[in-house]
C-alpha atoms as a PDB file:
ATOM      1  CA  UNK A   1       0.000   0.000   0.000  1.00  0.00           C
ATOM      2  CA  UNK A   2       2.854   2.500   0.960  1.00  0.00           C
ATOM      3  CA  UNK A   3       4.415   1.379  -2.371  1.00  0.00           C
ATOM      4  CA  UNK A   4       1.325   2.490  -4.430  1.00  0.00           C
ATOM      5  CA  UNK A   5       1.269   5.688  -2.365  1.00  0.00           C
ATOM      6  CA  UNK A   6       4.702   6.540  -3.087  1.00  0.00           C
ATOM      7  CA  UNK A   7       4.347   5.574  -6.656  1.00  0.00           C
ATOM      8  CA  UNK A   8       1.005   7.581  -7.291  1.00  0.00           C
ATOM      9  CA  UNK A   9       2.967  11.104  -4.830  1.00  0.00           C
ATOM     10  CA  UNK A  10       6.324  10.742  -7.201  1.00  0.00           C
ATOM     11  CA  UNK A  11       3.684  10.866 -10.111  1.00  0.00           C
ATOM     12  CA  UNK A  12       1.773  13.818  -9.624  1.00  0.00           C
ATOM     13  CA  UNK A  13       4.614  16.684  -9.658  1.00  0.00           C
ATOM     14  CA  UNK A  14       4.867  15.691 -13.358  1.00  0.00           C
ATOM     15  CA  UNK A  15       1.106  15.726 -14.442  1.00  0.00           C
ATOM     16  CA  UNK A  16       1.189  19.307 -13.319  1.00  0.00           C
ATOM     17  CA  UNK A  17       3.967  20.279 -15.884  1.00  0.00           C
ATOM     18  CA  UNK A  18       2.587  18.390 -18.700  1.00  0.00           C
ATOM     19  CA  UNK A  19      -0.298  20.597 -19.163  1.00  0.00           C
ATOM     20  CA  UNK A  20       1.400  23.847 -19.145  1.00  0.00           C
ATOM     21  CA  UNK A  21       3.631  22.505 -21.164  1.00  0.00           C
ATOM     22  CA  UNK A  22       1.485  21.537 -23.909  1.00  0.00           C
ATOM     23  CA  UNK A  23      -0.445  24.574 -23.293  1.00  0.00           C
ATOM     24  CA  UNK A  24       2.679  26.542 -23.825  1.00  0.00           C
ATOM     25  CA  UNK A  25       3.020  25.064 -26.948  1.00  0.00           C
ATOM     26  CA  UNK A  26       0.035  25.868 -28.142  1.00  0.00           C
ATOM     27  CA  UNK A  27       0.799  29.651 -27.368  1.00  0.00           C
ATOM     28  CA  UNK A  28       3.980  29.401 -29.291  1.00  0.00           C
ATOM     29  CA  UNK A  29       2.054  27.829 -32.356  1.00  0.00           C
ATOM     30  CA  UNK A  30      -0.724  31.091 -31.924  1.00  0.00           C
ATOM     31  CA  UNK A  31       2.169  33.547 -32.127  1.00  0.00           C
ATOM     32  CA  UNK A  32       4.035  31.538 -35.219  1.00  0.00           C
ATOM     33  CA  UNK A  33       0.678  31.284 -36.989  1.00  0.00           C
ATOM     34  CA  UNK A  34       0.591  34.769 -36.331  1.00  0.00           C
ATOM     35  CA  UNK A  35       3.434  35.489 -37.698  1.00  0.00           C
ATOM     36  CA  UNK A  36       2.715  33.461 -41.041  1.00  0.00           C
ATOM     37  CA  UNK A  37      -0.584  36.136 -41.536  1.00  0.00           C
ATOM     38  CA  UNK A  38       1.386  39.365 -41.002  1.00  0.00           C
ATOM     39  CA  UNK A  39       3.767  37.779 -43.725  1.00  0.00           C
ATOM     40  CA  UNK A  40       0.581  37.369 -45.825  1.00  0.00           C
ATOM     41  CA  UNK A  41      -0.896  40.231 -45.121  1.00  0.00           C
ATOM     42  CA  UNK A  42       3.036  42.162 -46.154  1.00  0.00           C
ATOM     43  CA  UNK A  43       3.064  40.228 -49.363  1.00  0.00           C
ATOM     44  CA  UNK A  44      -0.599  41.064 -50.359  1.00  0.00           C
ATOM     45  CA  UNK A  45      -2.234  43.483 -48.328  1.00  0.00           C
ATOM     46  CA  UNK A  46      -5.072  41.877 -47.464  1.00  0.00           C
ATOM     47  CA  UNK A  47      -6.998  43.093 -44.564  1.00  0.00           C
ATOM     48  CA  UNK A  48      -8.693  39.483 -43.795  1.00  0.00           C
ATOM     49  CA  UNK A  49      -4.648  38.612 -42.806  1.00  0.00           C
ATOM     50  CA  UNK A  50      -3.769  41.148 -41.107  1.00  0.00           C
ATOM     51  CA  UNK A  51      -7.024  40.959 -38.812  1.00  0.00           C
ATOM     52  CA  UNK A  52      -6.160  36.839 -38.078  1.00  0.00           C
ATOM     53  CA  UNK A  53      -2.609  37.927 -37.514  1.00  0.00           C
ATOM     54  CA  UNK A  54      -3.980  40.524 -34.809  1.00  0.00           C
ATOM     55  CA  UNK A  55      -6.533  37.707 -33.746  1.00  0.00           C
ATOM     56  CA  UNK A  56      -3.752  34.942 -33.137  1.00  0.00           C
ATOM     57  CA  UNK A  57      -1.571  37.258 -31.540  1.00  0.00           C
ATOM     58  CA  UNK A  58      -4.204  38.215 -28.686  1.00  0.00           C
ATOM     59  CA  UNK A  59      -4.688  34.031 -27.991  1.00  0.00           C
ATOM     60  CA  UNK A  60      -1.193  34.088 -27.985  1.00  0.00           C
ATOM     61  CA  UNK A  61      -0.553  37.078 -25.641  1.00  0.00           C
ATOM     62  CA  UNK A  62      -4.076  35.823 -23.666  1.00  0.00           C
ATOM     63  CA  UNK A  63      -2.984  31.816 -23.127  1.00  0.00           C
ATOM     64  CA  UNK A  64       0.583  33.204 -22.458  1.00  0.00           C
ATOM     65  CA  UNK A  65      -0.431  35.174 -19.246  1.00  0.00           C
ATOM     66  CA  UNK A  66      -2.924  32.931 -18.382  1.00  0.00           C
ATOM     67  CA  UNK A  67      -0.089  30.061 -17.983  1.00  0.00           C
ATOM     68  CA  UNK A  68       1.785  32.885 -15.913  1.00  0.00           C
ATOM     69  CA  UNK A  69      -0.921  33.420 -13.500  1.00  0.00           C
ATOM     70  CA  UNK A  70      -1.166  28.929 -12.902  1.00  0.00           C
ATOM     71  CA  UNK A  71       2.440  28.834 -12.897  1.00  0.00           C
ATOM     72  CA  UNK A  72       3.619  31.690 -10.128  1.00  0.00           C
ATOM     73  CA  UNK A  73       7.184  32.715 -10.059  1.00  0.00           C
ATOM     74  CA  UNK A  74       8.585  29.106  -8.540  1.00  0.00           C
ATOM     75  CA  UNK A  75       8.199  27.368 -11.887  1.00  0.00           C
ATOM     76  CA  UNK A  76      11.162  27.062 -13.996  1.00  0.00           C
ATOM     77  CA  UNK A  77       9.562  28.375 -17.026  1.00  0.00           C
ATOM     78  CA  UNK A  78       8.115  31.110 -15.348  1.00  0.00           C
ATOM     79  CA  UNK A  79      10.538  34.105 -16.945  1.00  0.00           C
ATOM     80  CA  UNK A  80      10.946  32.374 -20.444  1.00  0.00           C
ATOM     81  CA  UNK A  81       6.756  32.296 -20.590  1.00  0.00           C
ATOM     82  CA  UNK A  82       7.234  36.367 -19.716  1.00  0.00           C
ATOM     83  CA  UNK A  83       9.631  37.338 -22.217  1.00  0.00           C
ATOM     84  CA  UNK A  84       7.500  35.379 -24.576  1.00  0.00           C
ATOM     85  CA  UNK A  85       4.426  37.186 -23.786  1.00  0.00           C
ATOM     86  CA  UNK A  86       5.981  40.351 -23.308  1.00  0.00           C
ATOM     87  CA  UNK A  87       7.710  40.403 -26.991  1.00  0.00           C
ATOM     88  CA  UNK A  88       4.201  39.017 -28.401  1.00  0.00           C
ATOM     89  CA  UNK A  89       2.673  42.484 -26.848  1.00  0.00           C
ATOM     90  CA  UNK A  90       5.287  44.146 -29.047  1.00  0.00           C
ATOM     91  CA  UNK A  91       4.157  42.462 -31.437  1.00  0.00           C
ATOM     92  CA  UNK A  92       0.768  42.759 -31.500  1.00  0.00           C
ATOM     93  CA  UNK A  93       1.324  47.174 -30.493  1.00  0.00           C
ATOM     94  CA  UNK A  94       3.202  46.771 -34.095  1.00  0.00           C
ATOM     95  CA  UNK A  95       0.380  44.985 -36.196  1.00  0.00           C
ATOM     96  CA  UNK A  96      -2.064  47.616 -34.615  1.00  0.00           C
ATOM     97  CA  UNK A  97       0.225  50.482 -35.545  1.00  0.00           C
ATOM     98  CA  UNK A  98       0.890  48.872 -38.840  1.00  0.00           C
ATOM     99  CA  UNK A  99      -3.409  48.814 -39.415  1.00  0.00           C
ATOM    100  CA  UNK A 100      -3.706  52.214 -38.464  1.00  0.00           C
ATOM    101  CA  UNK A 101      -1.342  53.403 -40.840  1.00  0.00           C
ATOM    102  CA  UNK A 102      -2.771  51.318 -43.479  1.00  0.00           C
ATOM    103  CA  UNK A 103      -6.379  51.976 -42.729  1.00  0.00           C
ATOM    104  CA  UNK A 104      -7.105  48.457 -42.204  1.00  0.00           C
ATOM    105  CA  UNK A 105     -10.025  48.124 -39.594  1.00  0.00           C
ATOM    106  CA  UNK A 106      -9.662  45.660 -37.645  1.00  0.00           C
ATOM    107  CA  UNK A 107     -11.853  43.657 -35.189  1.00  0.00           C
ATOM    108  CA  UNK A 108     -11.052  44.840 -31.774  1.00  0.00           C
ATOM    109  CA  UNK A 109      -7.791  46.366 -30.332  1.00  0.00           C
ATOM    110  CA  UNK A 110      -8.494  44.119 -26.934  1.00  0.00           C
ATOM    111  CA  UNK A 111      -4.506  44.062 -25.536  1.00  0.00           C
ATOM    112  CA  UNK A 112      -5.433  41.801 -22.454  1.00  0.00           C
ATOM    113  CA  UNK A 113      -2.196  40.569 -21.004  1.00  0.00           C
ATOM    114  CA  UNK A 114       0.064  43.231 -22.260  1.00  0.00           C
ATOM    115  CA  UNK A 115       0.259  45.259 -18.537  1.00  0.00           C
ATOM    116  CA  UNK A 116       2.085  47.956 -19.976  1.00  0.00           C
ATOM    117  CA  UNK A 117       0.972  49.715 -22.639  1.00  0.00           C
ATOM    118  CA  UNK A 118       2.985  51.181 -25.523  1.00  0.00           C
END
């Protein structure tokens, strides 16, 4: 009994970091898809592209801080999730300033997760 105990303890430290790990992956692919629609949107200025690219960057930013707040500042990956989030903010400041230059509306302008604003 102590055995399975011990077994099932030594288990669950791990099944905490799997989650947030896959969940930060799925941040990274919002900001690299992203990425791909501001290229798009560069190559043929079309507003539908640059509006995803906006929209992917906000999940990105958004799941980003929202692994910060489950994590707290004892998890390893705490600082690398911030700098990650914190250049995605950049990011996103640029594709807004890049559709107000162009005209482009686009959707909303929500920034949740970027504290500071540019």
């Amino acid at each position: 009994m102590a055995l399975a105990l011990f077994f099932v303890w030594g288990c669950s430290g791990d099944s905490l970091r799997m989650p947030l790990r896959k969940e930060m992956a799925v941040a990274d692919r919002y900001r690299d898809w992203a990425m791909v629609y501001y290229h798009s949107w560069r190559r043929e200025k079309n507003p539908y592209y640059l509006n995803l690219a906006r929209q992917k960057m906000s999940e990105a930013i958004t799941t980003y801080y929202g692994l910060q707040v489950r994590m707290g500042h004892s998890y390893p990956d705490f600082y690398r999730v911030d700098a990650k989030r914190r250049n995605s903010c950049i990011l996103l400041h640029e594709l807004i300033r890049t559709s107000m230059r162009f005209r482009v509306e686009v959707e909303s302008q929500d920034q949740e997760g970027c504290l500071v604003p540019r």
